[in-house]
C-alpha atoms as a PDB file:
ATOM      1  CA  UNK A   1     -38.618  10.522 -44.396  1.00  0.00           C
ATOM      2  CA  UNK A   2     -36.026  11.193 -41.994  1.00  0.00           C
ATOM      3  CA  UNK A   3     -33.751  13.522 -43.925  1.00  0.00           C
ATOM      4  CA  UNK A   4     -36.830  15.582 -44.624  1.00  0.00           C
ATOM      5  CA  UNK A   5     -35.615  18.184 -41.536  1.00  0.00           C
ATOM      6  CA  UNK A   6     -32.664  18.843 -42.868  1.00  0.00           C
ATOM      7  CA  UNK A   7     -33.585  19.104 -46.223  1.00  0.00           C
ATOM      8  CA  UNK A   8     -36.177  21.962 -44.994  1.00  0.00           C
ATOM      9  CA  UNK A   9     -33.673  23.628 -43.251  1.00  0.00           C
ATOM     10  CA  UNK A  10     -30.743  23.591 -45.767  1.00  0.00           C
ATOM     11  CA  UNK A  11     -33.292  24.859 -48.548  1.00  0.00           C
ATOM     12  CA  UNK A  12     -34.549  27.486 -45.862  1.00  0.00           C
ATOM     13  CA  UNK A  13     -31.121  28.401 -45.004  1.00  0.00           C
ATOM     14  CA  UNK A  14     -30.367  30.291 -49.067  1.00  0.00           C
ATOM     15  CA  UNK A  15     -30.419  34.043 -48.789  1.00  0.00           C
ATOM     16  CA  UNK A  16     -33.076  34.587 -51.064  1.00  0.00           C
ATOM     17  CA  UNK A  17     -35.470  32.326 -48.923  1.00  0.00           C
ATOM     18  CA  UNK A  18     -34.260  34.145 -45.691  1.00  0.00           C
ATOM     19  CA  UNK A  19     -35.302  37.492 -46.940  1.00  0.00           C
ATOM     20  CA  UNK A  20     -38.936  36.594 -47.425  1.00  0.00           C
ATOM     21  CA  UNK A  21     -39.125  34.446 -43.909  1.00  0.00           C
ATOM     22  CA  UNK A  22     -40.266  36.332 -40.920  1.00  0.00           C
ATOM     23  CA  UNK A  23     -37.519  38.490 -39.089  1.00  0.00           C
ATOM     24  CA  UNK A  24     -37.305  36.454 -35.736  1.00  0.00           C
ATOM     25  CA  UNK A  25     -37.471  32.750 -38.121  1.00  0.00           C
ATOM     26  CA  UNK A  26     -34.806  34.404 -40.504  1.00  0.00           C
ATOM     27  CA  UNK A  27     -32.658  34.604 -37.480  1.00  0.00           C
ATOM     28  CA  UNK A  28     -32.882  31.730 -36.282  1.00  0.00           C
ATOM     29  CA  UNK A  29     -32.101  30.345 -39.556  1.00  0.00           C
ATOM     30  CA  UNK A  30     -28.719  31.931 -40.138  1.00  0.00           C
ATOM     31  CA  UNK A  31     -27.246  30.415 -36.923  1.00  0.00           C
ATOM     32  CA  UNK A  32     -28.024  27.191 -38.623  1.00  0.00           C
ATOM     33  CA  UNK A  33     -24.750  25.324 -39.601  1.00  0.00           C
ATOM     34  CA  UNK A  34     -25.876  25.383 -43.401  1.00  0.00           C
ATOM     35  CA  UNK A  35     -26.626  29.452 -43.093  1.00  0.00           C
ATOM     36  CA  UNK A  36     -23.435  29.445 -42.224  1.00  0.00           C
ATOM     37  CA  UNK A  37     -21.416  27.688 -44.118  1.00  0.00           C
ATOM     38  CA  UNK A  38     -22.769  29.103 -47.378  1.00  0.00           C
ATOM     39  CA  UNK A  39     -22.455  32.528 -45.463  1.00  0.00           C
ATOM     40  CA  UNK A  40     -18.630  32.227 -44.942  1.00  0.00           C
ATOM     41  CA  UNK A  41     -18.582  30.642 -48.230  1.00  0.00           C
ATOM     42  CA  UNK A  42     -20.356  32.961 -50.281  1.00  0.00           C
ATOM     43  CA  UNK A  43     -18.611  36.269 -48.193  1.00  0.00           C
ATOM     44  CA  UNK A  44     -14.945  35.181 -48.972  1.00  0.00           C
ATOM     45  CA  UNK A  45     -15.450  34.280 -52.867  1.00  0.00           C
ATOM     46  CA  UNK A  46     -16.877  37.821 -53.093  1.00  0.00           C
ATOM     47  CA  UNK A  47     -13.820  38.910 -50.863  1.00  0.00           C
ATOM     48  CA  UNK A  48     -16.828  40.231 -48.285  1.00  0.00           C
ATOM     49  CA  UNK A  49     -15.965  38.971 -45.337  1.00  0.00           C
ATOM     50  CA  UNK A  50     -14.193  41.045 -43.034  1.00  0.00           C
ATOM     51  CA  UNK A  51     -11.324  39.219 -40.558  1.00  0.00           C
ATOM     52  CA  UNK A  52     -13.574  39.539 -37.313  1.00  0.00           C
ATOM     53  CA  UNK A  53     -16.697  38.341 -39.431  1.00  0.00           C
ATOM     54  CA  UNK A  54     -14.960  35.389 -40.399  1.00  0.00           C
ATOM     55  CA  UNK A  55     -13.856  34.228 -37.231  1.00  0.00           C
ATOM     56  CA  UNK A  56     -16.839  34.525 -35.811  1.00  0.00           C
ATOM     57  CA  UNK A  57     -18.313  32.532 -38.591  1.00  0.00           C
ATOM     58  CA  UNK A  58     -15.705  29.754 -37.931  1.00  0.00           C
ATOM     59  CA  UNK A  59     -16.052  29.941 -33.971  1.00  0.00           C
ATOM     60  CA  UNK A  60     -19.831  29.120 -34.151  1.00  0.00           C
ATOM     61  CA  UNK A  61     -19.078  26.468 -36.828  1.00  0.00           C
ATOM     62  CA  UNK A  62     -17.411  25.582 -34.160  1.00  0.00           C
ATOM     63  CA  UNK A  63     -19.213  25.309 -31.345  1.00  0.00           C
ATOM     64  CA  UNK A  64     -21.923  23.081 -33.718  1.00  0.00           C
ATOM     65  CA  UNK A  65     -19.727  20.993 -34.036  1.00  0.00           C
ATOM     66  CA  UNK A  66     -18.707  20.602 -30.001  1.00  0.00           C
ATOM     67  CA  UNK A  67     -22.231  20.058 -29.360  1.00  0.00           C
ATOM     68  CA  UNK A  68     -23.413  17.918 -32.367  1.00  0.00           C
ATOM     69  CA  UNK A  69     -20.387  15.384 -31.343  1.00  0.00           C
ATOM     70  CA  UNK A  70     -21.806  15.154 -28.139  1.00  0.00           C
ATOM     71  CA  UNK A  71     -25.131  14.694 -28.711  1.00  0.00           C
ATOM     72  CA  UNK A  72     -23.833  11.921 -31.238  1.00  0.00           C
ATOM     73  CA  UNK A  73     -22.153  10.207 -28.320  1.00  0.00           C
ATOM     74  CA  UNK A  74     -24.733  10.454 -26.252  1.00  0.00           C
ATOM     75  CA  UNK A  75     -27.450   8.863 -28.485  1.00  0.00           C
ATOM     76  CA  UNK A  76     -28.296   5.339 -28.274  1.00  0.00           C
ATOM     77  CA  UNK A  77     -30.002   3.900 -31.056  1.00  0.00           C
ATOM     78  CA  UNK A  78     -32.763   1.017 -30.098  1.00  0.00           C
ATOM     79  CA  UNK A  79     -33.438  -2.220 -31.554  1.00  0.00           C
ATOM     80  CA  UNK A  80     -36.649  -3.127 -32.670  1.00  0.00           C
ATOM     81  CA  UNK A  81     -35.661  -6.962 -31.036  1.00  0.00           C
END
């Protein structure tokens, strides 16, 4: 039950599902970590991707990553003892 979040969010996070979402939950979406990666992905097998687009792509893959380690240190898992 736990992984069910992410699961939503990965599935919600293909291009052809972002299309039919709502414009402000479609971009919300692509700033997702999955978005992005399949994003970056997708753009530089097709040879898409522009220099600037890619860095940018990288710098918020980033910054998700800065924050999710934190937020992993931070958390504190309790017992049930």
């Amino acid at each position: 039950m736990t992984s069910m979040p992410v699961f939503i969010i990965a599935v919600l996070a293909q291009p052809m599902l972002r299309g039919i979402l709502p414009e402000n939950v479609s971009t919300l979406i692509e700033k997702t970590p999955f978005a992005l990666v399949y994003d970056l992905g997708d753009g530089a097998w097709l040879g898409q991707l522009t220099e600037a687009e890619m860095w940018s792509g990288l710098g918020q893959l980033l910054g998700w990553a800065i924050a999710l380690c934190i937020a992993a240190s931070r958390f504190r898992f309790e017992t049930a003892r």
